[in-house]
Protein backbone atom coordinates (compact mmCIF):
# COMPACT_ATOMS: atom_id res chain seq x y z
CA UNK A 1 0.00 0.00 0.00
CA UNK A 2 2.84 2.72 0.91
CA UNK A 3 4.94 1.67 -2.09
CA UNK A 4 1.50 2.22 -4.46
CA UNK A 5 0.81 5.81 -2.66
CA UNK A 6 4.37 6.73 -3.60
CA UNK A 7 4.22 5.85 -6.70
CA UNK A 8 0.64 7.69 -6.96
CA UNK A 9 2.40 10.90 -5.34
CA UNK A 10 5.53 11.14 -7.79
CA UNK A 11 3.32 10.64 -10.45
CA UNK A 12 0.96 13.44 -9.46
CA UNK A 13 3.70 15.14 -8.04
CA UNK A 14 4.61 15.51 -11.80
CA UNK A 15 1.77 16.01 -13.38
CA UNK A 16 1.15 19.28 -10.79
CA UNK A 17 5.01 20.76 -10.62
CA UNK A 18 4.98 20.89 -14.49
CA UNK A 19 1.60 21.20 -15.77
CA UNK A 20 1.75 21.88 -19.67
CA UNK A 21 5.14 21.24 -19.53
CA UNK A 22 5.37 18.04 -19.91
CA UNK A 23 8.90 16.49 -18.93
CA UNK A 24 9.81 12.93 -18.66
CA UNK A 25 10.08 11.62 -14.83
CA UNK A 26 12.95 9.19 -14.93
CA UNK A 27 14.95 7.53 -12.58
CA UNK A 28 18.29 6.27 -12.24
CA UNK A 29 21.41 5.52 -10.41
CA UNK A 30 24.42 7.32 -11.03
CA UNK A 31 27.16 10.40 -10.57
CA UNK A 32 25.89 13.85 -9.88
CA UNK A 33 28.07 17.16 -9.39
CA UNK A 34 26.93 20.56 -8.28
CA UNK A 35 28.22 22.03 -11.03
CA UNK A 36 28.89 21.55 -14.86
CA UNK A 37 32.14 22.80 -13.94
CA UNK A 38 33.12 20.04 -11.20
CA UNK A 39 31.68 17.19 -13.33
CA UNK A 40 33.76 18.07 -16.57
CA UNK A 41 36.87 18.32 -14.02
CA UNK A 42 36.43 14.87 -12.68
CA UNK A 43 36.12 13.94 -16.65
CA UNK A 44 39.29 15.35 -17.35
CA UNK A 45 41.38 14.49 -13.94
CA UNK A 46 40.41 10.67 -14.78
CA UNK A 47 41.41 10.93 -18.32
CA UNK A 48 44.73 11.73 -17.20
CA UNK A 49 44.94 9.79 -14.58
CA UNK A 50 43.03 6.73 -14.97
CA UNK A 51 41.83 7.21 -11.52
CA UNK A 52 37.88 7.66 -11.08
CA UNK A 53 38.39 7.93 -6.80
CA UNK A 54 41.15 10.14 -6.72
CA UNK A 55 39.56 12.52 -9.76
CA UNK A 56 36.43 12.80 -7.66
CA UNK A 57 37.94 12.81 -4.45
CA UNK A 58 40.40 15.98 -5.59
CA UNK A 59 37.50 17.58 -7.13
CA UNK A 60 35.40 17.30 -3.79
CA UNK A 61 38.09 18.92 -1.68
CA UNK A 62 36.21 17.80 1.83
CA UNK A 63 32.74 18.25 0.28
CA UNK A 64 30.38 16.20 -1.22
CA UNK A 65 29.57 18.00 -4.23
CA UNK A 66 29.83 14.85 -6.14
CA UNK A 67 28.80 11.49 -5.68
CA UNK A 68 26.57 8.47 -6.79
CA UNK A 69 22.70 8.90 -5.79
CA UNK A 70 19.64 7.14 -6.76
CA UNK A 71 17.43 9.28 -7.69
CA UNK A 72 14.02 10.48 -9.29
CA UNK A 73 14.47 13.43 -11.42
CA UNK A 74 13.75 15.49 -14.32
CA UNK A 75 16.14 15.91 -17.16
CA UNK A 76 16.69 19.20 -18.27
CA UNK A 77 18.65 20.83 -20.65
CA UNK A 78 21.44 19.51 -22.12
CA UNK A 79 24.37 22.05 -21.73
CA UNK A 80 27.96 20.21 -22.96
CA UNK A 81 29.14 17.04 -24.06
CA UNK A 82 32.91 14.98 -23.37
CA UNK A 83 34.03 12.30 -24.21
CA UNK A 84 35.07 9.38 -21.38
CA UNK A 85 36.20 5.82 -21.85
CA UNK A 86 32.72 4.60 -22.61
CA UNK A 87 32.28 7.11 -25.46
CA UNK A 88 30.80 10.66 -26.19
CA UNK A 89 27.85 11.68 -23.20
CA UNK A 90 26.06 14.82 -22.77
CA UNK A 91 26.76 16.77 -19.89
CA UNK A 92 22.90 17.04 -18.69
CA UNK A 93 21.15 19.54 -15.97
CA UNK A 94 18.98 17.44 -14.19
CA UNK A 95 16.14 18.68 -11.36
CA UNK A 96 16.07 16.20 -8.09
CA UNK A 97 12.60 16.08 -6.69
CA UNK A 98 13.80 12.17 -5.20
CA UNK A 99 16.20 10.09 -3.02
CA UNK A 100 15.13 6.29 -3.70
CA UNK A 101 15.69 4.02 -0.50
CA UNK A 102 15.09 0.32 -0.24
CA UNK A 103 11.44 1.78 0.87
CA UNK A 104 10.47 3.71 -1.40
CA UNK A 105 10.94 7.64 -2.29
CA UNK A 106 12.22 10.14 0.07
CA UNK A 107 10.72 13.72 -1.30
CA UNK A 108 13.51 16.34 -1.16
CA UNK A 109 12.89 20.37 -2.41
CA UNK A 110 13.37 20.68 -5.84
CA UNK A 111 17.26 20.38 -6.37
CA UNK A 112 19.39 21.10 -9.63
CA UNK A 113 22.43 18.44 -10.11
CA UNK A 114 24.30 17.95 -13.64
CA UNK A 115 25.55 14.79 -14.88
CA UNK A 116 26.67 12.55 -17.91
CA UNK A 117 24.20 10.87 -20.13
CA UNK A 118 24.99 8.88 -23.07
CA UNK A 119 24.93 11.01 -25.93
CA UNK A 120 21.86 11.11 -28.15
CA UNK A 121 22.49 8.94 -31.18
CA UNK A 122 25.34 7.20 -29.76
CA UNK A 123 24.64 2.75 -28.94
CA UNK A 124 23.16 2.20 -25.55
C-alpha cells in the first residue's frame, strides 16, 4: 500500500510541478556534481589519470559535491558534451525532486544536479 501511494504521489507530483510542460520523470542511479564545472573536471582528472576515486575525491576537496545517488528526477537541458572511456555523453542539468531508498521515495525540495548521459544517437 505505501509503495503504491508513492508511486501515486511522484506521479501526481509531476503532473502538478509541471503542468503543460510536460517532462519525462525518470529515474536512475548514477554520478551527480553541483556544477557543470566540477563534473567536466572529474572527466578530465580521470582521463589523465586513470583514476575515477582520486579525480572525484580531488574535485570534492572535503565536500560532497559529487557522488553516486539514486534518484528520481527530471532531465533538463542539455548544456555540454565529453568524451570518457565509454564514449561521447552529454553533460545534462537534471532537477532532483527524489532520493530512492530500499522503501520507497524520500521527497527532497526541488534540487538542480548535472551529470553525464549517453549522448543522443550514440549505442546504448
Amino acid at each position: 500500500m505505501t509503495r503504491c501511494f508513492g508511486i501515486t504521489s511522484l506521479l501526481l507530483l509531476s503532473f502538478f510541478a509541471h503542468g503543460a510542460q510536460a517532462q519525462e520523470l525518470r529515474t536512475g542511479h548514477g554520478f551527480i556534481c553541483d556544477t557543470e564545472a566540477q563534473l567536466r573536471e572529474i572527466v578530465r582528472l580521470t582521463k589523465e589519470s586513470r583514476n575515477f576515486e582520486a579525480s572525484a575525491e580531488k574535485v570534492n576537496n572535503g565536500t560532497d559535491a559529487c557522488g553516486f545517488a539514486t534518484i528520481v528526477f527530471f532531465k533538463g537541458e542539455t548544456v555540454g558534451g565529453v568524451w570518457t572511456s565509454e564514449g561521447r555523453s552529454d553533460i545534462v542539468k537534471i532537477t532532483i525532486i527524489a532520493n530512492l531508498r530500499w522503501y520507497g521515495a524520500e521527497f527532497v525540495a526541488p534540487l538542480v544536479q548535472f551529470t553525464l548521459l549517453k549522448a543522443e544517437g550514440e549505442d546504448a
